[in-house]
Protein backbone atom coordinates (compact mmCIF):
# COMPACT_ATOMS: atom_id res chain seq x y z
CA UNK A 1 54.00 -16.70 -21.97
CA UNK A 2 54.73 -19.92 -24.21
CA UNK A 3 56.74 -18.93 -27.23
CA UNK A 4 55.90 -19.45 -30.51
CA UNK A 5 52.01 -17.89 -30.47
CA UNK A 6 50.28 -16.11 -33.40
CA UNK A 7 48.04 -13.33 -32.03
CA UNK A 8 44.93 -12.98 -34.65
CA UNK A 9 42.61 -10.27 -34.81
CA UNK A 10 42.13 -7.45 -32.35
CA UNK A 11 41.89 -8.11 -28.75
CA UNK A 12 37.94 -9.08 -27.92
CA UNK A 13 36.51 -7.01 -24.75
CA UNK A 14 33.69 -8.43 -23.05
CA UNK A 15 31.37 -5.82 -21.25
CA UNK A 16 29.12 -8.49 -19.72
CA UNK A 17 29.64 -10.08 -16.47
CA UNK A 18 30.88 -13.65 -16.60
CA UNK A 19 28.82 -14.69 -13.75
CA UNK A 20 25.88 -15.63 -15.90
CA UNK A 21 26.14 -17.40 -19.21
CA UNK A 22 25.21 -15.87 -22.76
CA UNK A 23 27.94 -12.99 -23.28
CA UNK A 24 28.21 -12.48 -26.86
CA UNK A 25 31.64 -12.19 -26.60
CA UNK A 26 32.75 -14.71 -25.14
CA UNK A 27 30.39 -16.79 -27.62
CA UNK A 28 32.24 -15.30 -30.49
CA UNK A 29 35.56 -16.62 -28.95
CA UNK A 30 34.11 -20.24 -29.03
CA UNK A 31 32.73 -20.03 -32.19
CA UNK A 32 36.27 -18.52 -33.35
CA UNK A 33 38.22 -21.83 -31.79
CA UNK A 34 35.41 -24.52 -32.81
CA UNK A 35 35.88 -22.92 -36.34
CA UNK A 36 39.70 -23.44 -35.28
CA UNK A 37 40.80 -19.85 -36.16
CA UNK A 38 42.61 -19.94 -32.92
CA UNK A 39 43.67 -22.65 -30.52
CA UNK A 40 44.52 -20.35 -27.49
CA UNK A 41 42.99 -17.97 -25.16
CA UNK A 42 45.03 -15.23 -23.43
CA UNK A 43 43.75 -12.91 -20.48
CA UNK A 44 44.35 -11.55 -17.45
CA UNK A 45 42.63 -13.83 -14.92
CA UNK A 46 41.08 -17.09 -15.07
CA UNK A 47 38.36 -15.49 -13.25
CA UNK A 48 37.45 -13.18 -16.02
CA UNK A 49 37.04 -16.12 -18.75
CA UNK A 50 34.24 -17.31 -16.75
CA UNK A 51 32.51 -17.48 -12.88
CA UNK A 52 29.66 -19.65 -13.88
CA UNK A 53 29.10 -23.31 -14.29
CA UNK A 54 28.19 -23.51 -18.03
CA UNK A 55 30.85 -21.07 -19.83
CA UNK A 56 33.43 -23.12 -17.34
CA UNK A 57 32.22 -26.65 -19.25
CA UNK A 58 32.25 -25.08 -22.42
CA UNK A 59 35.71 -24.16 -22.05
CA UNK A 60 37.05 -27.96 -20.37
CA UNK A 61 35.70 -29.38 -23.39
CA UNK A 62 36.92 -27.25 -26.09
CA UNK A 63 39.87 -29.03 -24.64
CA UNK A 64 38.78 -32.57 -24.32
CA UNK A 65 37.82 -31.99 -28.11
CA UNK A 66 41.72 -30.75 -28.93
CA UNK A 67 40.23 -27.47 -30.16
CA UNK A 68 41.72 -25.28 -27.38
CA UNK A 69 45.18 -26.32 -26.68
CA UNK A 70 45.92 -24.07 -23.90
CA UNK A 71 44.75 -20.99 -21.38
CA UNK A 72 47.52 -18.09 -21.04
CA UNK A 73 47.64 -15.62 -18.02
CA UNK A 74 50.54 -13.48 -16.93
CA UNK A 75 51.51 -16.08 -13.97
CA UNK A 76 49.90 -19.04 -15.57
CA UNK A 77 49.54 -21.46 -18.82
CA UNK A 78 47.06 -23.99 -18.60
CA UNK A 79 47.56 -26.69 -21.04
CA UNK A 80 45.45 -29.27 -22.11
CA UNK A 81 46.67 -31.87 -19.53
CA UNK A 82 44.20 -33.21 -16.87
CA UNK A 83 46.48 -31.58 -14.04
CA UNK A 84 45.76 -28.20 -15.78
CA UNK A 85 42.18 -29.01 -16.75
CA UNK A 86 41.65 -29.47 -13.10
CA UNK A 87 43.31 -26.07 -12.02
CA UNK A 88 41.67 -24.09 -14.72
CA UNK A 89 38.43 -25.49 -13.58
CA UNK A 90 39.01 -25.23 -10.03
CA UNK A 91 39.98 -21.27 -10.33
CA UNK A 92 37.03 -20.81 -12.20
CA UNK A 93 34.93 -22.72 -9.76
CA UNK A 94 36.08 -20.47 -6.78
CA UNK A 95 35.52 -17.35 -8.89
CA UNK A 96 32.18 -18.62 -9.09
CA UNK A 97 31.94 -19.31 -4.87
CA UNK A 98 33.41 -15.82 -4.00
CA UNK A 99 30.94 -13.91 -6.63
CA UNK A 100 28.02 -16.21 -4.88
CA UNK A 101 29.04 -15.47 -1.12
CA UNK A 102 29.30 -11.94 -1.87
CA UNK A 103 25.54 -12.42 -3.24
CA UNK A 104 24.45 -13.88 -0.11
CA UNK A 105 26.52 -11.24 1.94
CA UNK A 106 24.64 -8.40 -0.15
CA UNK A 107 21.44 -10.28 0.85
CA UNK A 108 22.23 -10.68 4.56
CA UNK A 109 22.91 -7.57 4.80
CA UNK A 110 19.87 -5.69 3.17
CA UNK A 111 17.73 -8.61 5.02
CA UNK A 112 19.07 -6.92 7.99
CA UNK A 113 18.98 -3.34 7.02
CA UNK A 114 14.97 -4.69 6.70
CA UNK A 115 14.64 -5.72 10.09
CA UNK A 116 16.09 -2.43 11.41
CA UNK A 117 13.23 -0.66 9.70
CA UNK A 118 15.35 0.58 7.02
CA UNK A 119 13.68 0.13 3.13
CA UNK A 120 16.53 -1.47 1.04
CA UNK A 121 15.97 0.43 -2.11
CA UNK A 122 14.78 3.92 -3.32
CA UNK A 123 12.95 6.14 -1.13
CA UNK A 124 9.53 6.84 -3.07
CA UNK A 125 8.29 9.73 -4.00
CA UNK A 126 8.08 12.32 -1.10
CA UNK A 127 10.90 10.83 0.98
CA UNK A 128 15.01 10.71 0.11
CA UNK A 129 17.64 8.45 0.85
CA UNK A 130 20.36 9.62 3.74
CA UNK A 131 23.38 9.01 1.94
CA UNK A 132 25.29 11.72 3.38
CA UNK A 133 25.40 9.21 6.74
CA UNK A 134 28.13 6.62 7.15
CA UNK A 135 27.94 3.15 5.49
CA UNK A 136 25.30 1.06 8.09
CA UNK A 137 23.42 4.12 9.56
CA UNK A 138 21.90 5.49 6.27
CA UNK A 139 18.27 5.74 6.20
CA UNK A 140 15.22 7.13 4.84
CA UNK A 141 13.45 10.56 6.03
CA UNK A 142 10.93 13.20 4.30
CA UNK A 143 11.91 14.68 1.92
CA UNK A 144 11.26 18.44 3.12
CA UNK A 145 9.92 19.79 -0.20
CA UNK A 146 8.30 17.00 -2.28
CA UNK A 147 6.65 15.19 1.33
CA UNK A 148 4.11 18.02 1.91
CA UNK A 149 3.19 18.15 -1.99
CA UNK A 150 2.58 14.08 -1.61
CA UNK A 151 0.35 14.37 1.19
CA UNK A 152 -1.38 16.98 -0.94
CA UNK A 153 -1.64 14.37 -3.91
CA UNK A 154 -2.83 11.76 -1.71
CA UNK A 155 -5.70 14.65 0.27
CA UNK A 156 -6.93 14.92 -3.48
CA UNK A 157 -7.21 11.17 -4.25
CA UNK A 158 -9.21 10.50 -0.56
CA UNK A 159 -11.20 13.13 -1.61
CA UNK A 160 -12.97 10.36 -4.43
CA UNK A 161 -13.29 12.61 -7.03
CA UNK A 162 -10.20 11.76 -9.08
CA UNK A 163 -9.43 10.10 -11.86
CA UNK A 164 -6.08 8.23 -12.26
CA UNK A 165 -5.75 10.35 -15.03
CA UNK A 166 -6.40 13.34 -13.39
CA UNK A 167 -4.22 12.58 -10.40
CA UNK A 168 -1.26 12.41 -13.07
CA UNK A 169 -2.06 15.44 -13.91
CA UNK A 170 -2.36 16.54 -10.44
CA UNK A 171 1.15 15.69 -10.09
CA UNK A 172 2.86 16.87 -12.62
CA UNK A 173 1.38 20.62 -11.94
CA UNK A 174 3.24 19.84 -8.67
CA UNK A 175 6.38 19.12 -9.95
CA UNK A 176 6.00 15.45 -8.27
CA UNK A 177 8.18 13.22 -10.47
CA UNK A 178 9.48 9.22 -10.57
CA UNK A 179 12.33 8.95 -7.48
CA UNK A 180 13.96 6.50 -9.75
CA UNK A 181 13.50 7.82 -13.29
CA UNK A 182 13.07 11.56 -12.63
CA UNK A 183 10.43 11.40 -15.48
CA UNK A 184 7.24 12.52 -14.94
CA UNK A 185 3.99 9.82 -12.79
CA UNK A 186 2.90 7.60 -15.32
CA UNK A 187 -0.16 5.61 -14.91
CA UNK A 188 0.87 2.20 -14.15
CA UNK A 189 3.42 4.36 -11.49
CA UNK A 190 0.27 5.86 -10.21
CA UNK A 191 -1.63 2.96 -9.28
CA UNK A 192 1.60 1.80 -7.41
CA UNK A 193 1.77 4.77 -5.64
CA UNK A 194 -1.71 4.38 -4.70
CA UNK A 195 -1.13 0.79 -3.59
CA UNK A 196 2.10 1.21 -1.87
CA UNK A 197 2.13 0.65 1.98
CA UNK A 198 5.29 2.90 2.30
CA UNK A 199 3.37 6.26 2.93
CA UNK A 200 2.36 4.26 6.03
CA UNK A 201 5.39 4.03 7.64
CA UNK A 202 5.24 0.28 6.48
CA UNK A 203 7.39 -1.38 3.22
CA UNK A 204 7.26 -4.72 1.50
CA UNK A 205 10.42 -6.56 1.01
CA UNK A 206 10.92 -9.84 -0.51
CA UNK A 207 6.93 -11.00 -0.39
CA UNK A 208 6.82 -9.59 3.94
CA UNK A 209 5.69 -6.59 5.73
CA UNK A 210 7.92 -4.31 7.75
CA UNK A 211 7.45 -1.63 9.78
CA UNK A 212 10.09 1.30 9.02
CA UNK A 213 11.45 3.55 10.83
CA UNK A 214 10.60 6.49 8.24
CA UNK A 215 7.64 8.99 8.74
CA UNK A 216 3.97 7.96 7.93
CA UNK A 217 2.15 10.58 5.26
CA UNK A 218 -1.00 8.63 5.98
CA UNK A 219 -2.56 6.66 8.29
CA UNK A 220 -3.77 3.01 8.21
CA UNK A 221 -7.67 4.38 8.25
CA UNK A 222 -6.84 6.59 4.75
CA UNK A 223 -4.68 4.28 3.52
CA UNK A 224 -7.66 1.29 3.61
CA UNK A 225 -9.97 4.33 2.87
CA UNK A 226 -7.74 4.68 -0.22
CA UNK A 227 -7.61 1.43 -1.39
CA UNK A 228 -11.88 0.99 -1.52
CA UNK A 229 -11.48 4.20 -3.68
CA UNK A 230 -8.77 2.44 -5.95
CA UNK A 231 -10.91 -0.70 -6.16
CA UNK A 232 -14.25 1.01 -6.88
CA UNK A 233 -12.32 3.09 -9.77
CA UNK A 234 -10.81 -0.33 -11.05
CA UNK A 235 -14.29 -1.67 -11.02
CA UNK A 236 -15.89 1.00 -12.91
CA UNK A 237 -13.87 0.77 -15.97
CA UNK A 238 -17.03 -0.29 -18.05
CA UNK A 239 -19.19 2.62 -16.86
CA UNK A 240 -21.04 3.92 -20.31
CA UNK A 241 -23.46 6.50 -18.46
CA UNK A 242 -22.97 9.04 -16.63
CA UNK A 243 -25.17 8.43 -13.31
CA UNK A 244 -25.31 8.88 -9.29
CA UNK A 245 -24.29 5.57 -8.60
CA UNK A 246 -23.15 3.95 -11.79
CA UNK A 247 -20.60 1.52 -11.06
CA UNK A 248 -20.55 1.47 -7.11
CA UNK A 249 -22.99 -1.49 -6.51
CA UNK A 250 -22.84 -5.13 -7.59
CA UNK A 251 -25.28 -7.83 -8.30
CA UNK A 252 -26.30 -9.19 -5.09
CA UNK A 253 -27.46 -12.71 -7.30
CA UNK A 254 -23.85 -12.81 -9.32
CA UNK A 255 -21.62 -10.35 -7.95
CA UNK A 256 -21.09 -8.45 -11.25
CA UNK A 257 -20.83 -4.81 -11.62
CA UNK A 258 -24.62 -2.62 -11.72
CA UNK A 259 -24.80 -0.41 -14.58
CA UNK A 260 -26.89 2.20 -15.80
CA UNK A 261 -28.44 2.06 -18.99
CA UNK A 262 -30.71 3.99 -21.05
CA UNK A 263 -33.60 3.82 -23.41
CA UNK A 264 -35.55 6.40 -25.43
CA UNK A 265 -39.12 6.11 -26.56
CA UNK A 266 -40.05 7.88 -29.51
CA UNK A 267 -43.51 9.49 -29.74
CA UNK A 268 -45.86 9.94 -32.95
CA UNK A 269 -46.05 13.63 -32.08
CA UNK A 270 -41.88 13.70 -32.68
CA UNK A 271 -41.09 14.37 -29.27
CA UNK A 272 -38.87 11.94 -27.05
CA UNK A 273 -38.11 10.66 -23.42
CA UNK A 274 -35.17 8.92 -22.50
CA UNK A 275 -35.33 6.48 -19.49
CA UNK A 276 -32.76 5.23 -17.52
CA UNK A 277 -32.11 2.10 -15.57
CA UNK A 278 -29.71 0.52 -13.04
CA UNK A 279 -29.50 -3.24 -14.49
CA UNK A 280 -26.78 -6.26 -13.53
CA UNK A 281 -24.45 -6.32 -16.26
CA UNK A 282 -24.43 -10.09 -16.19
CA UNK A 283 -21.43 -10.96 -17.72
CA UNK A 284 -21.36 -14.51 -15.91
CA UNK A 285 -22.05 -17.01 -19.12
CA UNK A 286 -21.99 -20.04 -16.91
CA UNK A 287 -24.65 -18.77 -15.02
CA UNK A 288 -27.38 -16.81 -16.46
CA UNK A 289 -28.21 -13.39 -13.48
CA UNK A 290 -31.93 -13.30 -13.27
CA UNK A 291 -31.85 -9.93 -11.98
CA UNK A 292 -34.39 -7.58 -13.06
CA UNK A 293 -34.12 -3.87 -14.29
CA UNK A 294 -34.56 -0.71 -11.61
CA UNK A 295 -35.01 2.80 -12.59
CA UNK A 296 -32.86 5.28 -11.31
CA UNK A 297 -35.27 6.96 -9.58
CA UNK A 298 -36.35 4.08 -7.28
CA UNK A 299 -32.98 3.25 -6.89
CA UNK A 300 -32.43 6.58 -5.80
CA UNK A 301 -35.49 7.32 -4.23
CA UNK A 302 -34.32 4.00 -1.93
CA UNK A 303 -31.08 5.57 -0.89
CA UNK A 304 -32.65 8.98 -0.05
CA UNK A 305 -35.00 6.62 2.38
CA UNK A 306 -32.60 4.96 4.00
CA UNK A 307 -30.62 8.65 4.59
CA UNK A 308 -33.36 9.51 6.92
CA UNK A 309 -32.25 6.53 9.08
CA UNK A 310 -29.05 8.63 10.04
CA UNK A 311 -30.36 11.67 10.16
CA UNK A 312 -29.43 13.33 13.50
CA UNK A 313 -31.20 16.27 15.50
CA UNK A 314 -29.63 19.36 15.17
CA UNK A 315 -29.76 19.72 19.55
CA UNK A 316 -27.94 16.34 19.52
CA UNK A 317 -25.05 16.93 17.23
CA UNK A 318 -25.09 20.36 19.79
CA UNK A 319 -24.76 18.19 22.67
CA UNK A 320 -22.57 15.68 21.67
CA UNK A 321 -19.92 18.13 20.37
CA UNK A 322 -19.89 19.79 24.25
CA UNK A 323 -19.75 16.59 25.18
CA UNK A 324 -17.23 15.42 23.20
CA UNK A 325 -15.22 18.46 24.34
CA UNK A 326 -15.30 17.83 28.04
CA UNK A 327 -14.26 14.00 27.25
CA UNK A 328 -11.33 16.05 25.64
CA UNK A 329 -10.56 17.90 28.26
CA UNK A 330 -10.06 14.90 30.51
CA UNK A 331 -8.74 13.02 28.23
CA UNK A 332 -5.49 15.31 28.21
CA UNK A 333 -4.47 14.60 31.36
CA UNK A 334 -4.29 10.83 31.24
CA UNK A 335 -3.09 11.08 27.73
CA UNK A 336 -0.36 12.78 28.48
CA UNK A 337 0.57 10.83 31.45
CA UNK A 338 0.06 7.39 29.24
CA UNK A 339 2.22 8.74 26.28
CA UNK A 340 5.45 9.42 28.60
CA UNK A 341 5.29 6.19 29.66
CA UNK A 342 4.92 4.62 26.33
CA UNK A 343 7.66 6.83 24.73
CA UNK A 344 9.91 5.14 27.42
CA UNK A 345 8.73 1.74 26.35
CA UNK A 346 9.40 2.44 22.40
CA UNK A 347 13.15 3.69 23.96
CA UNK A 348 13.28 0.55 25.77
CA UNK A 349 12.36 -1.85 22.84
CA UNK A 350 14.54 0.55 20.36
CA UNK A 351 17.36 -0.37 22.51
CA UNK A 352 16.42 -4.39 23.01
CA UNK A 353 16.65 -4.06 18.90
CA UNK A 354 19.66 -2.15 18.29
CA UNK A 355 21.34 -4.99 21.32
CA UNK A 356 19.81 -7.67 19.31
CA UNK A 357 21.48 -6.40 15.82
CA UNK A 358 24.89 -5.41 17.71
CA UNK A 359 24.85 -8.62 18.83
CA UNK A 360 24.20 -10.49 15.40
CA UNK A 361 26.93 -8.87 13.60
CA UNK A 362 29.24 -8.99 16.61
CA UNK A 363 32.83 -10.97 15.31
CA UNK A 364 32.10 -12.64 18.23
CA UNK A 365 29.21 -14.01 17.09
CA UNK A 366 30.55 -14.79 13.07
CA UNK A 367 30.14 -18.88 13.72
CA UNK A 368 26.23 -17.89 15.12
CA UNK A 369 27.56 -19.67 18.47
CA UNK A 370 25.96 -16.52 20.18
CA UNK A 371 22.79 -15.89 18.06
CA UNK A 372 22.22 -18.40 15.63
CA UNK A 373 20.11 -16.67 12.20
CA UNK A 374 16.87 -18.36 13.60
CA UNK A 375 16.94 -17.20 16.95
CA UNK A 376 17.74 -13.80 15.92
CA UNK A 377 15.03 -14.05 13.47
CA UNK A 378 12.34 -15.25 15.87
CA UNK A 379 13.26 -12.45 18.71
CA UNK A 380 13.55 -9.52 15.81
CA UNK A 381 10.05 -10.50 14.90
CA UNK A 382 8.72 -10.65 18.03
CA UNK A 383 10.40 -6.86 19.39
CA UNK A 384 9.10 -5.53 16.01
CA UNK A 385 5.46 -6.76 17.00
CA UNK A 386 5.77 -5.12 20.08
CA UNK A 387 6.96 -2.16 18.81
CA UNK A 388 4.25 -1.86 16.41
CA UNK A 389 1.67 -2.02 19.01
CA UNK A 390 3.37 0.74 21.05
CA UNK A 391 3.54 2.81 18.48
CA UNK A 392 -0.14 2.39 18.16
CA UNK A 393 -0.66 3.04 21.44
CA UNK A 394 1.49 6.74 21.03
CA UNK A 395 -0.84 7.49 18.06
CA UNK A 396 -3.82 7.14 19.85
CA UNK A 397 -2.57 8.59 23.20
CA UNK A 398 -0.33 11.78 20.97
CA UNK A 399 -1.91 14.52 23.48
CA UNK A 400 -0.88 16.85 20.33
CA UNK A 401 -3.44 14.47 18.51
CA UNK A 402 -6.92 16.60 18.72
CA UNK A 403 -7.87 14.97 14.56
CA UNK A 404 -10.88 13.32 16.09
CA UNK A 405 -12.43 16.08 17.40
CA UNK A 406 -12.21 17.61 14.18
CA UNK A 407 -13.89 14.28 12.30
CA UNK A 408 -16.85 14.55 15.22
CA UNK A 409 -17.29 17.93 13.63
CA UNK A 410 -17.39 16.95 10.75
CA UNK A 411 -18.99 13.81 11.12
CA UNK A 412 -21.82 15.26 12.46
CA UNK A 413 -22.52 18.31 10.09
CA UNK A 414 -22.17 15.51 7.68
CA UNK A 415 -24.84 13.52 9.12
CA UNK A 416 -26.90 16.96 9.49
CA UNK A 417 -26.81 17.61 5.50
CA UNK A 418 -25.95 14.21 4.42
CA UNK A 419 -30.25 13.79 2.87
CA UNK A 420 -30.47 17.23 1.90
CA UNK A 421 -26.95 17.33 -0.58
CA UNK A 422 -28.37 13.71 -1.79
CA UNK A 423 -31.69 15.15 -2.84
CA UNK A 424 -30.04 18.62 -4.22
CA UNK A 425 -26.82 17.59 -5.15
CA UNK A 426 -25.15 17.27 -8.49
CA UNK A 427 -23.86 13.28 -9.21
CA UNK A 428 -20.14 13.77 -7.73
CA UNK A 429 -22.23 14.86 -4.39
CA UNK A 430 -24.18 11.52 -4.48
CA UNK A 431 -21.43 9.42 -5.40
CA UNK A 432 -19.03 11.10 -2.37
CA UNK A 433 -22.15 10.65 0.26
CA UNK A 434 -22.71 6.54 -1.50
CA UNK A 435 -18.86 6.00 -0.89
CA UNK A 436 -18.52 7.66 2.69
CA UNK A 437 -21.59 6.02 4.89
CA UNK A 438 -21.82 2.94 3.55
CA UNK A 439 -19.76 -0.11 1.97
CA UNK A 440 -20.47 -3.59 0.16
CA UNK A 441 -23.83 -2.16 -1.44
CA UNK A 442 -26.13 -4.57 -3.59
CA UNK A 443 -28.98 -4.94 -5.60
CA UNK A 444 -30.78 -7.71 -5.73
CA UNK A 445 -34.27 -8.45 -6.36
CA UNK A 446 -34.72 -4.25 -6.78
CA UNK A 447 -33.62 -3.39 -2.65
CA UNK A 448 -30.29 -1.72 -2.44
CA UNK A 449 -28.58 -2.96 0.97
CA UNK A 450 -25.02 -1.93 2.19
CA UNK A 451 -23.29 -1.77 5.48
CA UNK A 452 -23.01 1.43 7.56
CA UNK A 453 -19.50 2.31 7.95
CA UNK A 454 -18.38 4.43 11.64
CA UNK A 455 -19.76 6.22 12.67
CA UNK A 456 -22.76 6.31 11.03
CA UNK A 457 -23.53 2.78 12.63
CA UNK A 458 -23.49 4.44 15.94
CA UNK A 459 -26.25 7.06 14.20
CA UNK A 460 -28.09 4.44 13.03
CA UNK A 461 -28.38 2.28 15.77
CA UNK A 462 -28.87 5.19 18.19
CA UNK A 463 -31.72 6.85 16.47
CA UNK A 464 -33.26 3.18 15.92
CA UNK A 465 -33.22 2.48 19.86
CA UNK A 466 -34.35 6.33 21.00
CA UNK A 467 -37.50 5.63 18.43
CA UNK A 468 -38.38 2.17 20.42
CA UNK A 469 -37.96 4.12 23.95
CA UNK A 470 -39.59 7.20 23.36
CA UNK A 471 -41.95 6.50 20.11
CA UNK A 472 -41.27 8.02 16.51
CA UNK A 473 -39.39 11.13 16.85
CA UNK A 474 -40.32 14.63 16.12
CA UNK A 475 -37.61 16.78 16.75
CA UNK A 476 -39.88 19.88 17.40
CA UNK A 477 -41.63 18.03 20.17
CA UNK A 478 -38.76 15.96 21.49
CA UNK A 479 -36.69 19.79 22.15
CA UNK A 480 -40.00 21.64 23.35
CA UNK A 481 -39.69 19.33 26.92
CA UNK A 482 -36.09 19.32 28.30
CA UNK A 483 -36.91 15.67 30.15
CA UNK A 484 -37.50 14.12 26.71
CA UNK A 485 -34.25 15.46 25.68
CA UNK A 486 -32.19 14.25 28.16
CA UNK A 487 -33.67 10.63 27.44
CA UNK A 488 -32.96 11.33 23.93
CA UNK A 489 -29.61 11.78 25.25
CA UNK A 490 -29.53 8.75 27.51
CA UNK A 491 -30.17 6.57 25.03
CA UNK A 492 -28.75 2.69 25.50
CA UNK A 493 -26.29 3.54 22.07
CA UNK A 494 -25.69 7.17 23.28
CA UNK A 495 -24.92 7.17 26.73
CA UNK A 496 -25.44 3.67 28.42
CA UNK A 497 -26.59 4.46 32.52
CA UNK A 498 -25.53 7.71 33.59
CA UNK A 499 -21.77 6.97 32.22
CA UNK A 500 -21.14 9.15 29.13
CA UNK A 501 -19.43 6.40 26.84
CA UNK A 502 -18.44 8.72 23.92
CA UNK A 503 -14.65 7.15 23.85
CA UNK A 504 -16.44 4.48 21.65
CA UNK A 505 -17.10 6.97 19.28
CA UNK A 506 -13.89 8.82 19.68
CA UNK A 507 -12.22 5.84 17.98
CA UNK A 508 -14.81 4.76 16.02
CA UNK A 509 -14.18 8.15 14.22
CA UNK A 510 -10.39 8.24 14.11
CA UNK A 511 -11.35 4.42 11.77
CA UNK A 512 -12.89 6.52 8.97
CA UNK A 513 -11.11 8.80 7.10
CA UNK A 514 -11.50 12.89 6.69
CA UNK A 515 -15.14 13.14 5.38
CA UNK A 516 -15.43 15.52 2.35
């Protein structure tokens, strides 16, 4: 240390990092030598004074002014000379490079940690983080106590019936709290939750979509299901009234929300009647929605029509249930056969990938002379593609899988009672039969149209072509003469020839999600 220096004040002690500028402390030391109640600085490392480009200026030309005559360190004085200029700037500099190549080295490696189907973060809600496993192997897995209370959560929001707010609520009863935080689901949490492809099996890191290697709590079909259920709430924010279908069609002129409104007439005699209406809420000022108003009735009345159109027979849904049981039965076989083989294909791509990463971060590979960062990016894409599609293949070949036969049940006692809870039922009955057979509804010039979702296409379309081949149906005379039945049965939609083709509605069902 030079002799002769005056230490003044107490010792300053910066808590921010000196890799980005704006510490206060360190902008209290310049202030302190531009004021020129000190002339010197002395610390421990060079590196410590500062490891970015602006704080590193700031200091050269303090010097270059003759403020700061010279840098102390326990092995070093740097003077204001240009020889020592240059070093002090120099050790600063490389501070700087070795702080930014252990940024890129943090981002290599949770790039790759990505590609191996790992999430780099923390596990949501429902899942925890493996850190009991060694550095490079930790991962993410259910979490055995909060996973099955998540999938409950989630059961309740598919069911349609749940506000965000209630859903919080929900939660909290089941002791489900913020993985980060540990506080308890707020709302803007909630709609993230809701939104987040992780209880897929699938993650978003830096703007792309990966496929991960920890458990799915709900399949692609809920998880789209979900997100129409999201949307629709989102949508509905301006409901006023409480009606059926308030809120769950658009303008088929603007595109704007349909709304229910009401009016009440007063009578002489004092007595009142309050009418209701479903009306475009025409909120486009540029240009003017010449929609006109519907009463809910009509509106109603409409939907309740066009309910008859998938109404099935009760002897059909009979049939098609033994049916669907014998294609079952068969199916079993093959299926189990077909998901052997594709487990040995997932263990055969596994491997390709964990080859491909071995041989990434192989020393021998450190100058990319082996597998340069765009090859290996190109053939890690390409094995996680097929991978994906395999393990598509295993969910819809899982001979432990029997969920469709289950939705045909219920599929078809829904299409059974579908009219009758429309006409009887209270509005959370209407809205939940609106939301599961049909999507896109509109109104425009006073007809409702919307598109029948599976399988209720197949219904529709099936009863449509029976009625051209064997006239208007009447169940009671259709089931008195067992001939008529079978051609019921034999429909072109049904059964095409004499080849049962019910597979098309095996998977048409497993694309909709658990019907309430």
């Amino acid at each position: 240390m030079s002799k002769g220096i005056q230490l003044t004040g107490e010792p300053l002690q910066e808590s921010r990092s000196a890799k980005v500028p704006g510490r206060p402390i360190f902008d209290q030391l310049v202030q302190m030598i531009e004021d020129g109640n000190a002339n010197g600085i002395i610390l421990l490392n060079p590196s410590r004074l500062s490891r970015n480009t602006v704080d590193t200026g700031r200091i050269i030309y303090l010097m270059d002014q003759g403020k700061l005559h010279e840098v102390v360190t326990p092995y070093q004085t740097f003077k204001n000379n240009p020889y020592d200029k240059f070093m002090l700037n120099l050790l600063c500099t490389q501070a700087k490079l070795e702080n930014d190549n252990k940024s890129v080295n943090v981002r290599e490696s949770l790039q790759l940690k990505a590609e191996r189907g790992v999430f780099p973060g923390k596990a949501r809600p429902g899942y925890k983080n493996n850190h009991d496993k060694p550095q490079g192997l930790r991962d993410i897995s259910a979490d055995p106590v909060y996973f099955p209370l998540m999938r409950k959560l989630f059961d309740l929001a598919l069911t349609g019936n749940y506000s965000i707010e209630r859903l919080i609520d929900e939660a909290e009863n089941l002791g489900i709290r913020s993985s980060k935080s540990g506080k308890p689901i707020c709302k803007s949490w909630m709609h993230r939750l809701l939104r987040d492809p992780f209880y897929t099996g699938k993650f978003i890191y830096c703007g792309r979509l990966y496929q991960g290697n920890h458990p799915a709590l709900l399949s692609d079909e809920e998880f789209n299901l979900l997100q129409d259920i999201v949307e629709g709430r989102s949508k509905g924010k301006s409901q006023k009234h409480d009606s059926a279908l308030n809120g769950m069609i658009v303008c088929g002129e603007c595109g704007y929300c349909i709304t229910v409104e009401t009016h009440t007439k007063h009578y002489k005699n004092g007595n009142s009647q309050v009418f209701a209406y479903y009306r475009c809420t025409k909120k486009n000022k540029k240009n003017k929605c010449s929609q006109p108003y519907l009463a809910t009735g009509k509106l109603e009345g409409q939907y309740k029509e066009d309910l008859t159109h998938f109404e099935l027979m009760p002897e059909f849904a009979e049939w098609a249930l033994e049916a669907l049981e014998e294609v079952k039965k068969k199916d079993d076989s093959v299926n189990k056969n077909s998901h052997e083989a594709l487990q040995k294909t997932l263990e055969n791509v596994n491997k390709r990938i964990n080859n491909l990463v071995s041989l990434k971060i192989s020393p021998d590979n450190s100058d990319g002379s082996l597998l340069s960062d765009e090859e290996f990016g190109d053939r890690k894409r390409a094995l996680l593609m097929e991978k994906e599609k395999v393990m598509k293949k295993l969910s819809q070949t899982d001979p432990e899988n029997t969920e469709w036969a289950a939705l045909a049940r219920e599929s078809f006692e829904f299409g059974l009672l579908a009219a009758e809870r429309f006409e009887n039922g209270g509005s959370d009955d209407k809205k939940v039969i609106f939301r599961t057979i049909g999507s896109n509804p509109t109104l425009k010039e006073k007809k409702l149209r919307f598109k029948a979702k599976y399988p209720f296409f197949y219904y529709k379309e099936g009863i449509k072509k029976t009625n051209e081949k064997i006239g208007t149906l009447v169940p009671e005379n259709v089931v008195s003469d067992q001939s008529n039945l079978d051609n019921y049965l034999k429909s072109s939609v049904w059964c095409p020839g004499e080849d049962l083709n019910l597979h098309i509605l095996r998977y048409s069902l497993l694309k909709t999600a658990r019907l309430p």
